[in-house]
C-alpha atoms as a PDB file:
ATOM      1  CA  UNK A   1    -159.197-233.927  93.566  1.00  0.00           C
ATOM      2  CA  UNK A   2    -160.726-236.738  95.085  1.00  0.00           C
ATOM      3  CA  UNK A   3    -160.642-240.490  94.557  1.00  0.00           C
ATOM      4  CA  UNK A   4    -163.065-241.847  91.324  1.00  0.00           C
ATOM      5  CA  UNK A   5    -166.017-243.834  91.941  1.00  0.00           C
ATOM      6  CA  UNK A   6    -167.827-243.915  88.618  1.00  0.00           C
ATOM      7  CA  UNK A   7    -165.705-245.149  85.956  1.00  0.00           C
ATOM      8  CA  UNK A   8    -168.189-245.825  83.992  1.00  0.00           C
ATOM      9  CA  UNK A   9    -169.488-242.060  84.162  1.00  0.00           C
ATOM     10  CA  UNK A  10    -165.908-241.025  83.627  1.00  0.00           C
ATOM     11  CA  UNK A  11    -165.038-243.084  81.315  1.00  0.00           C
ATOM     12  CA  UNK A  12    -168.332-241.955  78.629  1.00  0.00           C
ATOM     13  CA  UNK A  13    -166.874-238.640  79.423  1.00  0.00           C
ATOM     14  CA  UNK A  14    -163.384-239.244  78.099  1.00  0.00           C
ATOM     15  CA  UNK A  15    -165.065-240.703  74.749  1.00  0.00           C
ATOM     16  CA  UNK A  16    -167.355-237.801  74.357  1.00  0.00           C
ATOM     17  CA  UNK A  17    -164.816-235.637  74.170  1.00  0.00           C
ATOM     18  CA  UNK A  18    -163.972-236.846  71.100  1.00  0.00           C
ATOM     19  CA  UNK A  19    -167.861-236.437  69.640  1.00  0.00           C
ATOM     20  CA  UNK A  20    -168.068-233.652  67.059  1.00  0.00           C
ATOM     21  CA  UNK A  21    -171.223-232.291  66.116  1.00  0.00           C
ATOM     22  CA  UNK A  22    -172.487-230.668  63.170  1.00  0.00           C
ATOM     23  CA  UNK A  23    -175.861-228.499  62.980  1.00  0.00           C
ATOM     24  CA  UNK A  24    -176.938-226.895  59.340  1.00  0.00           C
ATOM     25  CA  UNK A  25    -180.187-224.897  58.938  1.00  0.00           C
ATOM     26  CA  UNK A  26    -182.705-225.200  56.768  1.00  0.00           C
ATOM     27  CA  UNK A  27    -181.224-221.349  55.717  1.00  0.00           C
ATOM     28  CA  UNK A  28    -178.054-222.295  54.810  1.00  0.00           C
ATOM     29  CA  UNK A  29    -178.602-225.234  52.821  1.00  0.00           C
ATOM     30  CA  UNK A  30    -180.952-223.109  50.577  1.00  0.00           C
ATOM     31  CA  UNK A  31    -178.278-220.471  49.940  1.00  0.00           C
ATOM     32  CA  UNK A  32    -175.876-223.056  49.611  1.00  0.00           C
ATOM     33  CA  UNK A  33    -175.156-222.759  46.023  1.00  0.00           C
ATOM     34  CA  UNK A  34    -174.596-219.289  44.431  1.00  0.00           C
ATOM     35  CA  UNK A  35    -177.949-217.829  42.979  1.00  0.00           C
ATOM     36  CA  UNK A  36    -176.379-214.487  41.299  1.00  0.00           C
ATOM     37  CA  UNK A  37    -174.488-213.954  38.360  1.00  0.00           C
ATOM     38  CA  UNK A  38    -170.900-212.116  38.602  1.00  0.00           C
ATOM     39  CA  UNK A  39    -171.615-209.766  34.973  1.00  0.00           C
ATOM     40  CA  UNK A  40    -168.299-211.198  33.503  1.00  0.00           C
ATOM     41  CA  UNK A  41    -168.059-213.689  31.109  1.00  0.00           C
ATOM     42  CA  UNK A  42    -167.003-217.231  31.814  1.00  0.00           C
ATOM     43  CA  UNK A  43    -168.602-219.536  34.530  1.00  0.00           C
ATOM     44  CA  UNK A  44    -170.428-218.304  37.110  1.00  0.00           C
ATOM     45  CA  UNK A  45    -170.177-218.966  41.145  1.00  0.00           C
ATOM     46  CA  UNK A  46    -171.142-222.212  42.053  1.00  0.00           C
ATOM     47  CA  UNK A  47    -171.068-221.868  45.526  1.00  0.00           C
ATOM     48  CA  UNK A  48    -172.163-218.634  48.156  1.00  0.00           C
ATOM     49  CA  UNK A  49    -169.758-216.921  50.295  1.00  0.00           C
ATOM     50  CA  UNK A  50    -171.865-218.732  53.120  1.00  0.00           C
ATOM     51  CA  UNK A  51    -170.681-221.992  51.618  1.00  0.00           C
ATOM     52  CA  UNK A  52    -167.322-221.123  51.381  1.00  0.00           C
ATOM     53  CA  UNK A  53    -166.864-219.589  54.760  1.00  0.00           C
ATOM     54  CA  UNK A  54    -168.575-222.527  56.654  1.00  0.00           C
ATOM     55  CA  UNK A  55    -165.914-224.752  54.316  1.00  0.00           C
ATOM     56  CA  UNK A  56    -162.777-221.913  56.047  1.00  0.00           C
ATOM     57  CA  UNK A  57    -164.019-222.727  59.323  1.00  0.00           C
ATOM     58  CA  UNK A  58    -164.780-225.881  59.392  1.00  0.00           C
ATOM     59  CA  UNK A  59    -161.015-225.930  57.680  1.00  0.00           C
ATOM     60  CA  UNK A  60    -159.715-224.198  60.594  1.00  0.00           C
ATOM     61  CA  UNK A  61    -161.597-225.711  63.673  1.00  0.00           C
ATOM     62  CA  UNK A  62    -160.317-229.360  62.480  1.00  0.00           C
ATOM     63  CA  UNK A  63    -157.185-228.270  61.410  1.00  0.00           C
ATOM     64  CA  UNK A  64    -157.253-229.477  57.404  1.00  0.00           C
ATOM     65  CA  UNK A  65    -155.914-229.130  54.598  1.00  0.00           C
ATOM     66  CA  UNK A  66    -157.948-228.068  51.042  1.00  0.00           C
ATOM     67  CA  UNK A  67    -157.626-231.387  49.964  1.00  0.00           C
ATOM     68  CA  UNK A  68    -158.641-233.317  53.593  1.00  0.00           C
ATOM     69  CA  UNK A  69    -161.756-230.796  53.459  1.00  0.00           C
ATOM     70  CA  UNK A  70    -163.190-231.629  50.139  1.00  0.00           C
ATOM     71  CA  UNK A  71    -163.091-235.277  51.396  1.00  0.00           C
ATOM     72  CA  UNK A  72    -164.550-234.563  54.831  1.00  0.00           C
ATOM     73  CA  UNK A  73    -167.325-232.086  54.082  1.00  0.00           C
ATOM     74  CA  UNK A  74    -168.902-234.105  51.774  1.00  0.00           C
ATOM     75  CA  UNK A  75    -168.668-237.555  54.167  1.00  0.00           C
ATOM     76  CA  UNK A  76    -170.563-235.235  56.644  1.00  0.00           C
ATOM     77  CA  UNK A  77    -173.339-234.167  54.454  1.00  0.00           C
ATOM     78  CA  UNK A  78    -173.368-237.933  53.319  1.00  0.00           C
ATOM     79  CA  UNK A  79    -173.778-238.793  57.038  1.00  0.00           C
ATOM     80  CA  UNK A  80    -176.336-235.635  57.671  1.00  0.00           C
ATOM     81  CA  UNK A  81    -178.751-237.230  54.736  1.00  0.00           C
ATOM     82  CA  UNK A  82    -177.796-233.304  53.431  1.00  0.00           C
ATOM     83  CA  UNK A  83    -178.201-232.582  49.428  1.00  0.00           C
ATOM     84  CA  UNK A  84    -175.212-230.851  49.509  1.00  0.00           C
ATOM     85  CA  UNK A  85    -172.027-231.086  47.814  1.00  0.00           C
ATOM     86  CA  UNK A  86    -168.765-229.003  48.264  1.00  0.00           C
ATOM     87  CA  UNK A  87    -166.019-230.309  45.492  1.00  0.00           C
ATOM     88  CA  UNK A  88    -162.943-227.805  44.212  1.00  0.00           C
ATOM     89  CA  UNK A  89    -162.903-225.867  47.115  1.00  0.00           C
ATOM     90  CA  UNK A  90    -159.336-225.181  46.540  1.00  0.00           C
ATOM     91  CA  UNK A  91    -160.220-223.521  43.544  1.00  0.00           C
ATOM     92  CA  UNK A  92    -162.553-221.270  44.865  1.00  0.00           C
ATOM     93  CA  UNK A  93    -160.755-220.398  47.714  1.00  0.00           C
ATOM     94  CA  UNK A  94    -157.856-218.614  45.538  1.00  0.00           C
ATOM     95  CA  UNK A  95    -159.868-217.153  43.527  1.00  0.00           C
ATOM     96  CA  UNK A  96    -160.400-213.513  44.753  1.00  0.00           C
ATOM     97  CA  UNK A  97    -164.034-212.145  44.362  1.00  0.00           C
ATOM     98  CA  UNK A  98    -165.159-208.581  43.172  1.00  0.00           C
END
């Protein structure tokens, strides 16, 4: 490897490794929140199995827990100027679906 020049060059590189990005389509935030009705009494969904899997991964690519992730997703919606919410995901998450 040869000898660096541009530190300034290298040096936005180093902090833009540390940039995360998030991207939500106009798709997803309409089937955000669960439309159809399970046929069992009690409460219904609240959120779709979209919601809930973008929630897992997001979970899994930053490396939270349930409780870190209903604090972060909603600072990122707050951030994205996105009507969305995502609160007792642990709930949901445990709770096996038909």
């Amino acid at each position: 490897m040869g000898k660096m020049t541009n530190w300034s060059q290298y040096n936005k590189a180093l902090i833009n490794r540390g940039s995360l990005t998030f991207w939500i389509d106009e798709q997803a935030i309409r089937s955000w929140c669960c439309s159809e009705q399970h046929g069992c009494r009690g409460r219904g969904y609240i959120y779709s199995d979209v919601a809930i899997e973008t929630a897992l991964v997001v979970k899994g690519v930053c490396n939270l827990s349930l409780r870190a992730l209903e604090a972060f997703t909603p600072s990122v919606f707050q951030l994205m100027d996105v009507p969305l919410t995502l609160q007792a995901i642990a709930a949901l998450v445990n709770v096996p679906r038909p």
